[in-house]
C-alpha atoms as a PDB file:
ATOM      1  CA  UNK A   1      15.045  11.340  -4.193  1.00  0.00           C
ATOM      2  CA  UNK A   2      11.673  10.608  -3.113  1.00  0.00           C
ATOM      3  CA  UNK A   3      11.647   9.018   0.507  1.00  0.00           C
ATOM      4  CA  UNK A   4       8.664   6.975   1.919  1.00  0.00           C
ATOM      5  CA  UNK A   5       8.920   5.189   5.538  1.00  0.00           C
ATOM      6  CA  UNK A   6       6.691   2.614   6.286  1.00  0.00           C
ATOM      7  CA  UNK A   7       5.289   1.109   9.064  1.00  0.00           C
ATOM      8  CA  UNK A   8       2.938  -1.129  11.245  1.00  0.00           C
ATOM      9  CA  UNK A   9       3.392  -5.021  10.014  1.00  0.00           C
ATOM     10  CA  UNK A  10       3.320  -7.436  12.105  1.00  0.00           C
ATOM     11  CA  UNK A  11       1.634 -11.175  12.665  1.00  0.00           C
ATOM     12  CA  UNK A  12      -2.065 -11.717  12.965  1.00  0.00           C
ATOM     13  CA  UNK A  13      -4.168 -14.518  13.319  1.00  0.00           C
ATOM     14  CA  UNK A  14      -6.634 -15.627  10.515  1.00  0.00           C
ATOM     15  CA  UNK A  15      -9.029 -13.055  11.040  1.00  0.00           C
ATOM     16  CA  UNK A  16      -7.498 -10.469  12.314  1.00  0.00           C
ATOM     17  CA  UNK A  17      -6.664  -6.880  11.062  1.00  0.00           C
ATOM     18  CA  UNK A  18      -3.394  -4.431  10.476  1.00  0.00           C
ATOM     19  CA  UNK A  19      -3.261  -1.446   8.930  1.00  0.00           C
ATOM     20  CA  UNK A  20      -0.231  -0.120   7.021  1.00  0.00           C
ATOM     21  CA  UNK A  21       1.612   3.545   6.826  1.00  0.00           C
ATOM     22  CA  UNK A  22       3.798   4.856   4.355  1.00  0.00           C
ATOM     23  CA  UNK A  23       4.945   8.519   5.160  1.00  0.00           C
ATOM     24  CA  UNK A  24       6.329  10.424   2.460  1.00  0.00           C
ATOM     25  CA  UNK A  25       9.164  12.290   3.862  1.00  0.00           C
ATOM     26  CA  UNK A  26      10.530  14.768   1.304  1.00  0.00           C
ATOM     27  CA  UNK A  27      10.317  14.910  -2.405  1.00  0.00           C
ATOM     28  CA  UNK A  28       6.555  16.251  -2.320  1.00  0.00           C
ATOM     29  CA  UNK A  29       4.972  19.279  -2.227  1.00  0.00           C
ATOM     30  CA  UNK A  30       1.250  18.282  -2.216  1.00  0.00           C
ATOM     31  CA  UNK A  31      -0.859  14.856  -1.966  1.00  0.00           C
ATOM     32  CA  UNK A  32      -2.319  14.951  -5.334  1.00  0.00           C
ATOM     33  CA  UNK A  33      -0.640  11.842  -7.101  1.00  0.00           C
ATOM     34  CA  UNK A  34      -0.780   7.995  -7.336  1.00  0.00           C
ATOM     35  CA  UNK A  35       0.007   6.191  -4.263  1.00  0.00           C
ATOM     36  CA  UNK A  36      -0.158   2.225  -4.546  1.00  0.00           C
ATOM     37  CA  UNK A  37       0.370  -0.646  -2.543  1.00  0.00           C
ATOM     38  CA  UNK A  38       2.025  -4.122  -3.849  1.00  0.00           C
ATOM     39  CA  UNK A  39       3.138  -7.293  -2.166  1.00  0.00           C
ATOM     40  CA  UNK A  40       5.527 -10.021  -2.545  1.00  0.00           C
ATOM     41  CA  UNK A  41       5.451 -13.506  -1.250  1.00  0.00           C
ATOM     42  CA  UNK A  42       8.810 -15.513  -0.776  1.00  0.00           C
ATOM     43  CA  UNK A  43       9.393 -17.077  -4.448  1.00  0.00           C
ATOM     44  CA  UNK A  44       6.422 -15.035  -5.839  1.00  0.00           C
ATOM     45  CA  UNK A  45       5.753 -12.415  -8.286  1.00  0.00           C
ATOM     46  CA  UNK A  46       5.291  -8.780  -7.253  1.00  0.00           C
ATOM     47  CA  UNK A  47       1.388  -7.945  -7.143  1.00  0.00           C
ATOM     48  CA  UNK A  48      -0.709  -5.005  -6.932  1.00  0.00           C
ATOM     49  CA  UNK A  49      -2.963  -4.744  -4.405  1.00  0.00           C
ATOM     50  CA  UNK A  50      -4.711  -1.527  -5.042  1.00  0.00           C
ATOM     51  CA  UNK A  51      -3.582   2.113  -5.712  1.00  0.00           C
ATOM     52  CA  UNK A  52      -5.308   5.637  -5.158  1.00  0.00           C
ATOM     53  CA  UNK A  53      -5.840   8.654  -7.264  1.00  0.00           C
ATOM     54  CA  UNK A  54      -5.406  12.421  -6.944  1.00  0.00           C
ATOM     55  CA  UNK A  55      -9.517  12.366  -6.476  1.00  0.00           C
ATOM     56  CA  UNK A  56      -8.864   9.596  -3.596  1.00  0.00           C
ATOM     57  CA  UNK A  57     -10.793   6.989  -5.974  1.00  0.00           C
ATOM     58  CA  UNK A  58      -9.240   3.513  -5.162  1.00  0.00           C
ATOM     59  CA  UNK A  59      -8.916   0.408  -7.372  1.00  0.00           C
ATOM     60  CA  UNK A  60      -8.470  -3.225  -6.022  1.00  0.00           C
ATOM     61  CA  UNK A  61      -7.445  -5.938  -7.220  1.00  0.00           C
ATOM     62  CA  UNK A  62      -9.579  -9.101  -6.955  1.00  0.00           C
ATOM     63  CA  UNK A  63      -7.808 -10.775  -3.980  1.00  0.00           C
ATOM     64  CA  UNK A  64      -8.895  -8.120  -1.623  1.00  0.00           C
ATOM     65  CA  UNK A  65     -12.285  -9.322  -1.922  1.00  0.00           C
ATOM     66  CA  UNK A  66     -13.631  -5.940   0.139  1.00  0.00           C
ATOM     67  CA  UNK A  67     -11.364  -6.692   2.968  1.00  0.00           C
ATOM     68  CA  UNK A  68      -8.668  -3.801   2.552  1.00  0.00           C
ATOM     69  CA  UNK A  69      -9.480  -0.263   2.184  1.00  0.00           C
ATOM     70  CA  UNK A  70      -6.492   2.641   1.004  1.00  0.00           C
ATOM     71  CA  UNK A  71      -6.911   6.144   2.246  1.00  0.00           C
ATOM     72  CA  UNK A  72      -4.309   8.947   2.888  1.00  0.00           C
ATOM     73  CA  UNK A  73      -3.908  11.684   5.515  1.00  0.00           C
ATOM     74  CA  UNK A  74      -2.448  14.686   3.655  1.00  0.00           C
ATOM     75  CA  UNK A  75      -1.875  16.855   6.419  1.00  0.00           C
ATOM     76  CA  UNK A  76       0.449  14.200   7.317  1.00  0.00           C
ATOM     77  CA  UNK A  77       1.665  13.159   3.880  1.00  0.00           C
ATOM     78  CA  UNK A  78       0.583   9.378   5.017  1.00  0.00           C
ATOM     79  CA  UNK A  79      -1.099   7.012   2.417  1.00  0.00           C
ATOM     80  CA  UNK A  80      -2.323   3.510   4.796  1.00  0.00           C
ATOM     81  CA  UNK A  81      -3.550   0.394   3.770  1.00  0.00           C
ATOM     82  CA  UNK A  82      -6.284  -0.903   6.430  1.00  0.00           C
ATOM     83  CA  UNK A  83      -6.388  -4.452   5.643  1.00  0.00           C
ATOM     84  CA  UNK A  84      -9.193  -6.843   7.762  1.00  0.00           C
ATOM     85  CA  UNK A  85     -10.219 -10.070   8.019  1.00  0.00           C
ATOM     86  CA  UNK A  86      -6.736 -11.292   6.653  1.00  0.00           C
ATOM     87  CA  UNK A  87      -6.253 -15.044   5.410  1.00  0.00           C
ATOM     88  CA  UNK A  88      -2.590 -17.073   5.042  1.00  0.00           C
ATOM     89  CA  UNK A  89      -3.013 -16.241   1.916  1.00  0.00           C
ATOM     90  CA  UNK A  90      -2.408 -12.611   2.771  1.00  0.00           C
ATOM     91  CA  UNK A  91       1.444 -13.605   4.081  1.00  0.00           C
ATOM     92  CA  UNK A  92       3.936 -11.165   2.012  1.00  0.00           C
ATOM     93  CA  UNK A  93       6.160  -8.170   2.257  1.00  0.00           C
ATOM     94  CA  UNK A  94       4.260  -4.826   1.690  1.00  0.00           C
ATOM     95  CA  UNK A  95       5.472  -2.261  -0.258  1.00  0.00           C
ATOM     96  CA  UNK A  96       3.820   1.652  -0.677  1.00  0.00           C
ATOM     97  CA  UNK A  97       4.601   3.320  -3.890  1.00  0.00           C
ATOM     98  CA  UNK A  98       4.451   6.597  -5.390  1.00  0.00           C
ATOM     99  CA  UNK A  99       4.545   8.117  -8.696  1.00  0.00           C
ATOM    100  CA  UNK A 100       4.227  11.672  -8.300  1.00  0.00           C
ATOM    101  CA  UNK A 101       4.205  12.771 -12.265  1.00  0.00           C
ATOM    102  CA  UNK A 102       0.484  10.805 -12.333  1.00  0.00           C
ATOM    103  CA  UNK A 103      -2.656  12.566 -10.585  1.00  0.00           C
ATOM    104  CA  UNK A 104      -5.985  11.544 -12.252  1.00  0.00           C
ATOM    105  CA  UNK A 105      -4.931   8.283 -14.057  1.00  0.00           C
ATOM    106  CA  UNK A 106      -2.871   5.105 -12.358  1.00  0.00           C
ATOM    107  CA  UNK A 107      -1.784   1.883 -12.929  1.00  0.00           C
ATOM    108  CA  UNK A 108      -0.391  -0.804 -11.129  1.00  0.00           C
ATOM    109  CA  UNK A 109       2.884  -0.004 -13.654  1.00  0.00           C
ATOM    110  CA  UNK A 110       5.400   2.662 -13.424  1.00  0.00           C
ATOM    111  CA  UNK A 111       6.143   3.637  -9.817  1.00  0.00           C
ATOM    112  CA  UNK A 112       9.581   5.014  -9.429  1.00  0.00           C
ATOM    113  CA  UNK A 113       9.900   6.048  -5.565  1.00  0.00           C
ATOM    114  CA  UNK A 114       8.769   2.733  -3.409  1.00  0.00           C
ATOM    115  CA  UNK A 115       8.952   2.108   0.892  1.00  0.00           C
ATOM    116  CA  UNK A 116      11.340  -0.006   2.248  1.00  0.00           C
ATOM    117  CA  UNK A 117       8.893  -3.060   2.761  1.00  0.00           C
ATOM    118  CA  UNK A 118       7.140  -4.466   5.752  1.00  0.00           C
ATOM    119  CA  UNK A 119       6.564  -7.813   6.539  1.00  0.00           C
ATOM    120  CA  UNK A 120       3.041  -9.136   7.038  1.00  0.00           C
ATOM    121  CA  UNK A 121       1.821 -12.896   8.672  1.00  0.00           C
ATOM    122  CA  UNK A 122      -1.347 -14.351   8.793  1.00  0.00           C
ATOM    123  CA  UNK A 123      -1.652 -17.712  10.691  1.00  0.00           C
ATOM    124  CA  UNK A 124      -4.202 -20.230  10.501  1.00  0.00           C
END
């Protein structure tokens, strides 16, 4: 089993920034893999919000608008998600993902191993 531990949520003003960590804990024995990063609102779907590659090339999806950025520390086995100038909009739980049988290739579909969720608020 796979673990990842995340942290740093919190509440923020509209405006304001947080940045995300998901720690991969054991099941790993190097950092080249897809790592992704989803939300889900109360009542809502699951989304993707972007994911990185073995190459660190990211893909976003259209919400982000710029604003977030997804880079790892592998010395660390950390993957973050910086996110800025966050709207209401933004309000979810935030969940890191890894699939560790894709390097070059990802999708938002497939991840097996997933954090335990951290809750982000953006007031007006």
């Amino acid at each position: 089993q796979v673990h990842l531990v995340q942290s740093g949520g919190g509440s923020v003003q509209s405006g304001g920034s947080l940045t995300l960590s998901c720690k991969t804990t054991s099941g790993y024995v190097d950092n080249n893999y897809c790592k992704a990063w989803f939300r889900q609102a109360p009542g809502k779907e699951r989304e993707g919000v972007g994911f990185i590659n073995s190459g660190l090339y990211t893909t976003y999806a259209d919400f982000v608008k710029g604003r977030f950025t997804i880079y790892q520390d592998a010395a660390r086995n950390t993957v973050y998600l910086q996110m800025n100038n966050l709207e209401p909009e933004d309000t979810a739980m935030y969940y890191c993902a890894a699939d560790p049988t894709r390097a070059q290739t990802c999708t938002f579909s497939g991840f097996q191993y997933w954090g335990q969720g951290t809750q982000v608020n953006v007031s007006s």
